[in-house]
Every structure is written in C-alpha cells, then in structure tokens.
N, C-alpha and C. Protein backbone atom coordinates (compact mmCIF):
# COMPACT_ATOMS: atom_id res chain seq x y z
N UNK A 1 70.29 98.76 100.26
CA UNK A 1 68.87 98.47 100.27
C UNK A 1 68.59 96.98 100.06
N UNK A 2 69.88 96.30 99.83
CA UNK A 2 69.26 94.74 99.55
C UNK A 2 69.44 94.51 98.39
N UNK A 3 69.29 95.00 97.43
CA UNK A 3 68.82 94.63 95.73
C UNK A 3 70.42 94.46 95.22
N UNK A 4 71.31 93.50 95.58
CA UNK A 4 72.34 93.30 94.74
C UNK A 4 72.41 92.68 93.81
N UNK A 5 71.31 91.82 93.57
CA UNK A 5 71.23 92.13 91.84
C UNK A 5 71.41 93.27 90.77
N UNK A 6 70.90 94.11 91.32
CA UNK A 6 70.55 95.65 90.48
C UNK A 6 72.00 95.90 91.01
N UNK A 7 72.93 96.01 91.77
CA UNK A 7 74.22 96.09 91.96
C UNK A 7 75.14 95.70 91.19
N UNK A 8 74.97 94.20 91.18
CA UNK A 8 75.82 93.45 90.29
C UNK A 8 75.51 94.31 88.55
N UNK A 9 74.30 94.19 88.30
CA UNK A 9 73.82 94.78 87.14
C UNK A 9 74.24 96.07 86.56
N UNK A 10 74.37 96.85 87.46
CA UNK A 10 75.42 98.07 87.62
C UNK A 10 76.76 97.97 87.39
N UNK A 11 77.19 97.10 87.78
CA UNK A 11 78.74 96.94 87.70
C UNK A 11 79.41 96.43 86.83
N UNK A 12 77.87 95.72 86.53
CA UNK A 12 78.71 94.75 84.73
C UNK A 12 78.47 95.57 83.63
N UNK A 13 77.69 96.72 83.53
CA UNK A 13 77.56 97.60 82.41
C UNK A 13 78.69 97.69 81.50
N UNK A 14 78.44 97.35 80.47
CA UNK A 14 79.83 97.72 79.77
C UNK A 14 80.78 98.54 80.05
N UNK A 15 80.21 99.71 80.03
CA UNK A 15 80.73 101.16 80.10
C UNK A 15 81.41 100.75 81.11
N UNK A 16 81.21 101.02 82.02
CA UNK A 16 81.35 100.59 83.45
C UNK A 16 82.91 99.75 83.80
N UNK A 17 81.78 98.66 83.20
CA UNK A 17 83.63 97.16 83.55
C UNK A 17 84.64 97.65 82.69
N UNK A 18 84.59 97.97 81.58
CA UNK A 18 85.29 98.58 80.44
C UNK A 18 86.65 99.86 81.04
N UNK A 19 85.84 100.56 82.11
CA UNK A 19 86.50 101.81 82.22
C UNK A 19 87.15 101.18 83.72
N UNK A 20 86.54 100.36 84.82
CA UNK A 20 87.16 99.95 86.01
C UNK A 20 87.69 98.48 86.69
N UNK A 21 87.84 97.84 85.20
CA UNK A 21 88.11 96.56 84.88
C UNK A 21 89.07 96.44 86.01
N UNK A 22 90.08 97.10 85.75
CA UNK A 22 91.58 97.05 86.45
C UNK A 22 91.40 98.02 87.85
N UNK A 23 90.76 98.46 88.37
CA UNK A 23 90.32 98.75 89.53
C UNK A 23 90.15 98.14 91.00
N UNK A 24 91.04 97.82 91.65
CA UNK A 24 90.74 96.95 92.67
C UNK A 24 88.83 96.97 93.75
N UNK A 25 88.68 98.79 93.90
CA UNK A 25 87.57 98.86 94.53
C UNK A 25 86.32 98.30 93.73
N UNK A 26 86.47 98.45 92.08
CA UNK A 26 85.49 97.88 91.50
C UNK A 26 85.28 96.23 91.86
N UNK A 27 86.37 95.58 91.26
CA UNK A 27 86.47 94.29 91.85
C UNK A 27 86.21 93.95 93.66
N UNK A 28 86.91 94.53 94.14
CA UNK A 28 86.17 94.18 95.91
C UNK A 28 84.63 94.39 95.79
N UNK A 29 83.84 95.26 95.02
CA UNK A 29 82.27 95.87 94.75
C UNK A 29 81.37 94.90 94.09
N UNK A 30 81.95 94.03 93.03
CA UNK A 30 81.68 93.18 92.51
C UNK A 30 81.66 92.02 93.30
N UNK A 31 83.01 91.22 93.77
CA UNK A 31 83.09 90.30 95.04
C UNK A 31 81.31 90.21 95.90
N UNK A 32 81.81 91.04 96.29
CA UNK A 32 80.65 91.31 97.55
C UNK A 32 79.33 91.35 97.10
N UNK A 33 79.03 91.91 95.86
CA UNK A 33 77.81 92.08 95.36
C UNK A 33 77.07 89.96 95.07
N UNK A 34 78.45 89.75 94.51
CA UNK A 34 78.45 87.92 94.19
C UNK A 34 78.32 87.49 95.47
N UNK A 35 79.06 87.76 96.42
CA UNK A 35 78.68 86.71 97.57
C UNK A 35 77.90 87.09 98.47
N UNK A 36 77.07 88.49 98.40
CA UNK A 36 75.93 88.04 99.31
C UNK A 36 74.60 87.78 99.05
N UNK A 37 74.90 87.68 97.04
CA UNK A 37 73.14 87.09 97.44
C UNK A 37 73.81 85.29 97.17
N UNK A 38 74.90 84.88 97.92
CA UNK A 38 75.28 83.26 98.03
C UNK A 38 74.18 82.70 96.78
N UNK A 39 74.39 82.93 95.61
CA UNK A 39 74.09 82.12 94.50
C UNK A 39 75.50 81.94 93.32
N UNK A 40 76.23 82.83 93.40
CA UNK A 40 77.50 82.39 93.01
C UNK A 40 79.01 82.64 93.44
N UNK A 41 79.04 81.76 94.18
CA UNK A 41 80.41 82.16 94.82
C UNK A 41 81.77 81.81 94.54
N UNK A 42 81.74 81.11 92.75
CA UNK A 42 82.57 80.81 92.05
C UNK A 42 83.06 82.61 91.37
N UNK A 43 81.84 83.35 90.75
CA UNK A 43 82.42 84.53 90.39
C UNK A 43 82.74 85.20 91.83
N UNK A 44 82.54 85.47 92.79
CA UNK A 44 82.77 86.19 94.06
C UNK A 44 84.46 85.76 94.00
N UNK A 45 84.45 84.56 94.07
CA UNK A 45 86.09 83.90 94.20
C UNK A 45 86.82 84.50 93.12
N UNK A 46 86.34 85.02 91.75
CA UNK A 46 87.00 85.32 90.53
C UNK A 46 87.98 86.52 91.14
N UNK A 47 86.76 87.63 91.90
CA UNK A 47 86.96 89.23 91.90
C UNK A 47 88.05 89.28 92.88
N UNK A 48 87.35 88.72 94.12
CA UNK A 48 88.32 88.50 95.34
C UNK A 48 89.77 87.97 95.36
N UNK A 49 89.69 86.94 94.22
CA UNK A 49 91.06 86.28 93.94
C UNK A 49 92.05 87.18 93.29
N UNK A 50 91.54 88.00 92.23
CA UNK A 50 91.92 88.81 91.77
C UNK A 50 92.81 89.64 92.51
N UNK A 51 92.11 90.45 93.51
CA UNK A 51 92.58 91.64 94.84
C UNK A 51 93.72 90.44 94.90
N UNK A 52 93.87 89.86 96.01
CA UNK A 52 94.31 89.01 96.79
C UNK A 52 95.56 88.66 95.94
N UNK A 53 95.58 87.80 95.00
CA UNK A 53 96.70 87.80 94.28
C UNK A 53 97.85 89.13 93.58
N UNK A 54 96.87 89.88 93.37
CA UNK A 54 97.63 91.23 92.47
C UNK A 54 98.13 92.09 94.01
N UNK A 55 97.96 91.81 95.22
CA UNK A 55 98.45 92.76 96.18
C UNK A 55 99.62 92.48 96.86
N UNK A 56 100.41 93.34 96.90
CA UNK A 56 102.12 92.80 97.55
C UNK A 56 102.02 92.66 98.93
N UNK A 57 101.74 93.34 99.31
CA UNK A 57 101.38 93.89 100.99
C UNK A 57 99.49 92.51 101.99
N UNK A 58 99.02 91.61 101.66
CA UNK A 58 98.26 91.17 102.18
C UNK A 58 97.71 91.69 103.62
N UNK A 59 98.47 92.14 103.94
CA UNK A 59 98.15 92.98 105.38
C UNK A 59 96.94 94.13 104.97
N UNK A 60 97.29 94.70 103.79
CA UNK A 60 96.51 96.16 103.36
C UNK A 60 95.48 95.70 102.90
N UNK A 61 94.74 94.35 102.66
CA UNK A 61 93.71 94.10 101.86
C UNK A 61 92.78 93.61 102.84
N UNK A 62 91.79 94.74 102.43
CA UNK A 62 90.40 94.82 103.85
C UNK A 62 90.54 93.08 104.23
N UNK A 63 89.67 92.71 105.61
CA UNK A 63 89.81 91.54 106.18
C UNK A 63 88.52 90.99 105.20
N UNK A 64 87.32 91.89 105.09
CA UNK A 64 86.29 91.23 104.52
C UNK A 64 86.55 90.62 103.31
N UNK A 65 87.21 91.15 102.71
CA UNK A 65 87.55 90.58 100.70
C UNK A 65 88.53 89.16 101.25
N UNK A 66 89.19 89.58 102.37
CA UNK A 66 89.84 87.69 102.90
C UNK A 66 89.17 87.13 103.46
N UNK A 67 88.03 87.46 104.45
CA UNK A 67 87.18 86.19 104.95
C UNK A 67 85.98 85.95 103.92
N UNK A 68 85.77 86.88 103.28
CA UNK A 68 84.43 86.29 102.00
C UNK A 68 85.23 85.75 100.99
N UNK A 69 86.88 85.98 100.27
CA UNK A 69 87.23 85.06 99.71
C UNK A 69 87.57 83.63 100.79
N UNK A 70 87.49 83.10 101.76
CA UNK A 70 88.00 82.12 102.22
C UNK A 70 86.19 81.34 102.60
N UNK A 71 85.42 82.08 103.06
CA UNK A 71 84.40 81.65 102.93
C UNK A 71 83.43 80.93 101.43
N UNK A 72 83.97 81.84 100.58
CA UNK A 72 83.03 81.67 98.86
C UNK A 72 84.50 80.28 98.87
N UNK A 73 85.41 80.14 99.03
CA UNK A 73 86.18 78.51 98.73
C UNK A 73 85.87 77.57 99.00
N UNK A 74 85.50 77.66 100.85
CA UNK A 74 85.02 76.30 101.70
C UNK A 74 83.20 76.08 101.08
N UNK A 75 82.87 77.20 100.25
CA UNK A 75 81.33 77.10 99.79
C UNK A 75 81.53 76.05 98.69
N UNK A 76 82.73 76.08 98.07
CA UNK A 76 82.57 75.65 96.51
C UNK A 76 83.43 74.33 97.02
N UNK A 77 83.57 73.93 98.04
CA UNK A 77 84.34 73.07 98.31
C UNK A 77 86.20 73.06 98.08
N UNK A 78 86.47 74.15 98.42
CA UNK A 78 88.09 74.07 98.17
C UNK A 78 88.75 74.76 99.28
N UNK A 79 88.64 73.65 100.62
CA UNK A 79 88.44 74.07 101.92
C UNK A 79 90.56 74.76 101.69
N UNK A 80 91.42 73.53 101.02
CA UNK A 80 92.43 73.38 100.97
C UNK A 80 93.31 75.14 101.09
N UNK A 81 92.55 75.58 99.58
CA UNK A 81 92.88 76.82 99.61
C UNK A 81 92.87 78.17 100.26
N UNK A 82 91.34 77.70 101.00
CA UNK A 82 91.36 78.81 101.92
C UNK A 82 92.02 78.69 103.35
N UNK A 83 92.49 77.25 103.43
CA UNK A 83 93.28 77.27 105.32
C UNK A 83 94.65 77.75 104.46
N UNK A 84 95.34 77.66 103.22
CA UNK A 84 96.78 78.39 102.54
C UNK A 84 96.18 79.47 102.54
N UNK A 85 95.44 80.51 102.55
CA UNK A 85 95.46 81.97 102.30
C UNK A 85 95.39 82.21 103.86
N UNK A 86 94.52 81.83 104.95
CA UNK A 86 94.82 81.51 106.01
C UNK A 86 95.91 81.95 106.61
N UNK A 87 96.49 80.48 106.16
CA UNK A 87 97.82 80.55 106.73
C UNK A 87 98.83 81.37 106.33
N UNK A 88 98.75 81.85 105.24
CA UNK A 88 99.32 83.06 104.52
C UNK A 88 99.22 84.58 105.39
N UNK A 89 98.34 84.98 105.56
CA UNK A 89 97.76 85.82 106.95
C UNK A 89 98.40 85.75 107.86
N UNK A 90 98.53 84.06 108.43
CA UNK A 90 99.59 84.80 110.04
C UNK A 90 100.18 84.86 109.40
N UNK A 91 100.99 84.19 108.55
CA UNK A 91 102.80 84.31 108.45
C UNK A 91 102.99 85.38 108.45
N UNK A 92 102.38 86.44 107.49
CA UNK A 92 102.52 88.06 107.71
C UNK A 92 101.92 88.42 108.66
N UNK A 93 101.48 88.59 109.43
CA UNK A 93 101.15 88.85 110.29
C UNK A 93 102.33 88.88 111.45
N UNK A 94 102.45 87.75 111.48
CA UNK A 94 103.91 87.31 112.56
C UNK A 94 104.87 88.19 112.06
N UNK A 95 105.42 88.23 110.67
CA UNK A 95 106.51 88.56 110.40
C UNK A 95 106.50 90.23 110.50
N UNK A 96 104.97 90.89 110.73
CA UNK A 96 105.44 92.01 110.64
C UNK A 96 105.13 92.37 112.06
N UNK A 97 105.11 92.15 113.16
CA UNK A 97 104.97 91.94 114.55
C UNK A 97 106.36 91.91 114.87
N UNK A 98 107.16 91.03 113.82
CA UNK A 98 108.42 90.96 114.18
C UNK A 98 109.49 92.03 113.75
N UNK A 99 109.04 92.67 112.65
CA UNK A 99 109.80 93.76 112.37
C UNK A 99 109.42 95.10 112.98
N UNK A 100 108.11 95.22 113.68
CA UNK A 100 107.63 96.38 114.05
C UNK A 100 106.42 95.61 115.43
N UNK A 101 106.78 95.63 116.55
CA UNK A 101 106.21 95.10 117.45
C UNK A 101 104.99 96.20 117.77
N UNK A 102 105.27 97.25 117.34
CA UNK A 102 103.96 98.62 117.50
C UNK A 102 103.42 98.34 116.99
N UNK A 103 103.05 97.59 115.91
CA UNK A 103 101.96 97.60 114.64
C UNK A 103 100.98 96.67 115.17
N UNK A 104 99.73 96.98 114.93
CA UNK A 104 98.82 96.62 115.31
C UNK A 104 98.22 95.46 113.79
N UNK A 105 97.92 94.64 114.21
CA UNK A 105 97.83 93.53 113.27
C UNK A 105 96.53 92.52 114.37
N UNK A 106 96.14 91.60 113.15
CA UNK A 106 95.08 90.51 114.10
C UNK A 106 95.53 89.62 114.21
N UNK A 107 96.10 88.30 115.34
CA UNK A 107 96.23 87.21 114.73
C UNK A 107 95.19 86.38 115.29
C-alpha cells in the first residue's frame, strides 16, 4: 500500500527483531522497507550487507537484495564497493556456467 514506514515500524518491534533478528527474510524485509522510501540507505546497506555476506552460494540471493544493495552504495557514495560485489556476480556466475553449462544464470 505504500506506507513503509508503518513497515519498517513493524519490523523493528521488539518482539519482532528479538525473535527474527537472525532471519535472512526478515532482514531482506527490512532492506527494502529502508530503501524505498530512499531516506536511509546507510541502514538498507546494514540488512542487505548482512544477507550478502552471511551467504555461501551468491547465486541463491534474490537479484533485488544485490541490485538495491549495490544501488543504496553508489547512493552513499561507495561506488568502489558496489562494482566488487558486481564483479563478484560474474565471477560466479562464469564459474558456474563452467561447471554446469545447463544452468541458467544472468550475466
């Protein structure tokens, strides 16, 4: 409906963060809630960074939580980091093209 404030507000409930702190979907929920009303895209970068770092596999982590984390970087000015996560992307990407030419991947 629009109101991601009242989203965000939801999500930070004690109860709430308390019980899905360690939750990746909470954190991707949070992310997103931060970067689309684009007023802070330093916490958006917190949640997103979070996913992104804690995942072995980068291939499995929706594209949106990687282009809104690479977008909320070049916002805050840290263009650097987001062409390395970037570039992090093909490399897997390539490399698993190369072990499995069936797999469907983006580059």
């Amino acid at each position: 409906m629009g109101n991601y404030e009242f989203v965000e507000k939801i999500l930070r409930q004690q109860q709430v963060e308390d019980y899905y702190n360690d939750n990746p979907t909470w954190k991707i929920n949070l992310g997103h809630a931060y970067f689309i009303q684009e007023t802070n895209f330093k916490e958006a970068i917190r949640y997103y960074k979070d996913v992104y770092s804690n995942t072995y596999d980068i291939l499995s982590i929706p594209a949106s939580v990687i282009a809104n984390l690479c977008v909320s970087l070049i916002m805050v000015q840290r263009n650097e980091d987001a062409q390395d996560i970037i570039k992090r992307v093909e490399e897997e990407e390539i490399k698993a093209l190369s072990e499995n030419p069936e797999r469907q991947v983006l580059l």
